[in-house]
Protein backbone atom coordinates (compact mmCIF):
# COMPACT_ATOMS: atom_id res chain seq x y z
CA UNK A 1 0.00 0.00 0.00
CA UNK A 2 1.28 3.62 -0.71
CA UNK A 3 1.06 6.22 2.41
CA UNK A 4 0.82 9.84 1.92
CA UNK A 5 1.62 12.00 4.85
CA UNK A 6 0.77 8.74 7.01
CA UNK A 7 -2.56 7.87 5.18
CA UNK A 8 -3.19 4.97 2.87
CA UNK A 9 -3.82 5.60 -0.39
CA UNK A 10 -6.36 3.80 -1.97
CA UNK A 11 -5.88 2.35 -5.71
CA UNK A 12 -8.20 3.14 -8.22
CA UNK A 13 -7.81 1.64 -12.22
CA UNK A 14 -9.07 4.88 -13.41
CA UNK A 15 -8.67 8.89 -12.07
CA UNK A 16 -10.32 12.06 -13.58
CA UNK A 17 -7.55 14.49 -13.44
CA UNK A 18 -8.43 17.82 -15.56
CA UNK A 19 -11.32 16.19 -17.31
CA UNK A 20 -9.03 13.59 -18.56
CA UNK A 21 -9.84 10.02 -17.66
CA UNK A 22 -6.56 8.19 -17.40
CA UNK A 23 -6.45 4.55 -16.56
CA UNK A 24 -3.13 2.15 -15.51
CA UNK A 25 -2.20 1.52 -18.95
CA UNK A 26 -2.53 5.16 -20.56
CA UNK A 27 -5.03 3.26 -23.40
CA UNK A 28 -7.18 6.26 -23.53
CA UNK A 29 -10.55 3.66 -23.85
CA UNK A 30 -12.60 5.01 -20.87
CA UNK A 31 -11.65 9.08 -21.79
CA UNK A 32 -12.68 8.18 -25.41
CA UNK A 33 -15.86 6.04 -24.64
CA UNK A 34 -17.00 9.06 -21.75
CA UNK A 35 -16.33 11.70 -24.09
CA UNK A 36 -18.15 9.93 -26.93
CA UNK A 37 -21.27 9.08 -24.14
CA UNK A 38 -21.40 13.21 -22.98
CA UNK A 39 -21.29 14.70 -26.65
CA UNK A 40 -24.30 12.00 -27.65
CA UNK A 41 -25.90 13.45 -24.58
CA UNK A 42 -25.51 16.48 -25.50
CA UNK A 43 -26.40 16.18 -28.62
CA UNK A 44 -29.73 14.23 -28.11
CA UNK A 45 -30.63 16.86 -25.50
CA UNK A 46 -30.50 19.70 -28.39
CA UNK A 47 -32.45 17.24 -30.61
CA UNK A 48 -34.98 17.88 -28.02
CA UNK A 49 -35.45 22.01 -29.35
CA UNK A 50 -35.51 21.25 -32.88
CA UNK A 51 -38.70 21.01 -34.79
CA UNK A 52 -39.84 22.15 -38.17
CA UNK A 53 -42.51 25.02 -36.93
CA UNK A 54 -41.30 25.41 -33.39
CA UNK A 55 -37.55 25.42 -31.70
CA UNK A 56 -34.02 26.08 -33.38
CA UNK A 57 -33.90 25.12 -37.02
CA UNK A 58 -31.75 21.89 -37.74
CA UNK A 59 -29.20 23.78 -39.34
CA UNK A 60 -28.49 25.20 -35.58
CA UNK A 61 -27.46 21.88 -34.52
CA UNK A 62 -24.57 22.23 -36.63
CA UNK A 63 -23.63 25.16 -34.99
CA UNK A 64 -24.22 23.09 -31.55
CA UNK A 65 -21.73 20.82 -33.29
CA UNK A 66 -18.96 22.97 -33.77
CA UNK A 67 -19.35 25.29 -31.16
CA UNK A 68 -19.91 22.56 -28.17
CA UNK A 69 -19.13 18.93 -29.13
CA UNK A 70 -16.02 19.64 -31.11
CA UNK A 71 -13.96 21.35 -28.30
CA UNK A 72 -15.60 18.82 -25.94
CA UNK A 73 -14.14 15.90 -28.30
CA UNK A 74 -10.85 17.76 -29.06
CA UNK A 75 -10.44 18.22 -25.59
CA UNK A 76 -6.69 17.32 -24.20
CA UNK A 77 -6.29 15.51 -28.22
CA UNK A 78 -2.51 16.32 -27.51
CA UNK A 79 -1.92 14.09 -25.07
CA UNK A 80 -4.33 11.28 -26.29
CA UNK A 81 -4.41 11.30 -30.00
CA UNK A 82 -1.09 10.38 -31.31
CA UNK A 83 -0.88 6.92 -29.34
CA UNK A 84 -4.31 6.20 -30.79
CA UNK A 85 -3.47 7.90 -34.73
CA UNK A 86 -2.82 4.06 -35.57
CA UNK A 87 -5.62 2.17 -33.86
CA UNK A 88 -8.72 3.24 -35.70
CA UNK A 89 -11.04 0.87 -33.36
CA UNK A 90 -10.70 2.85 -30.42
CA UNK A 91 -11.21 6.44 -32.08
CA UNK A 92 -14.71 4.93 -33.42
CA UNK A 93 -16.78 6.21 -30.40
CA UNK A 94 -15.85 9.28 -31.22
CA UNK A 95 -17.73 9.29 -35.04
CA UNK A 96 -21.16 8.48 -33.45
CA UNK A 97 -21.76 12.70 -32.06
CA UNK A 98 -20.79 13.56 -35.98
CA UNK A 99 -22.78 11.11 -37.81
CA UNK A 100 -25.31 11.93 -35.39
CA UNK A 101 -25.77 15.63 -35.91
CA UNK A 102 -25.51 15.33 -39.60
CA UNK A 103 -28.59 13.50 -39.06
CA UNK A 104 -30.07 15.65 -37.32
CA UNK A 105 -29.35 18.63 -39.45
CA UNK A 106 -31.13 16.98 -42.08
């Protein structure tokens, strides 16, 4: 067990440390799969205003697109993105908000 300042430290597989999920191994799955969960959130919550007479128009949820999930995807893409540029499986969470508002602008 590790002691800090005379307390036991607990281990945890995962921490949150500046929005950035980071687990033992530094695979970036659970930041990927949690950032690819909140954007579809997101993005189903602002499917919620749009309607053809009443709401924001469905070109808005473009906008929502590159104003909100974007940075929220992009987020911290320094640290995670070039250890993942080669394994295409793991980014795929990540095309789900996209495809998703492109349906929904149309």
């Amino acid at each position: 067990p590790i002691k800090l300042h005379g307390i036991e430290v607990e281990f945890h597989n995962t921490v949150k440390y500046l929005g950035i999920h980071l687990d033992s191994r530094l695979n970036w799955h659970k930041h990927i799969n949690i950032t690819a969960k909140k954007c579809t959130n997101i993005l189903f919550a602002a499917r919620k205003t749009i309607g053809d007479t009443w709401g924001i128009s469905p070109d808005k949820i473009i906008w929502v697109y590159n104003a909100i999930i974007k940075p929220i995807m992009t987020y911290a893409c320094v640290a995670w993105a070039p250890r993942l540029l080669d394994k295409k499986s793991v980014l795929k969470p990540l095309e789900k908000p996209g495809n998703l508002s492109l349906l929904l602008a149309s």
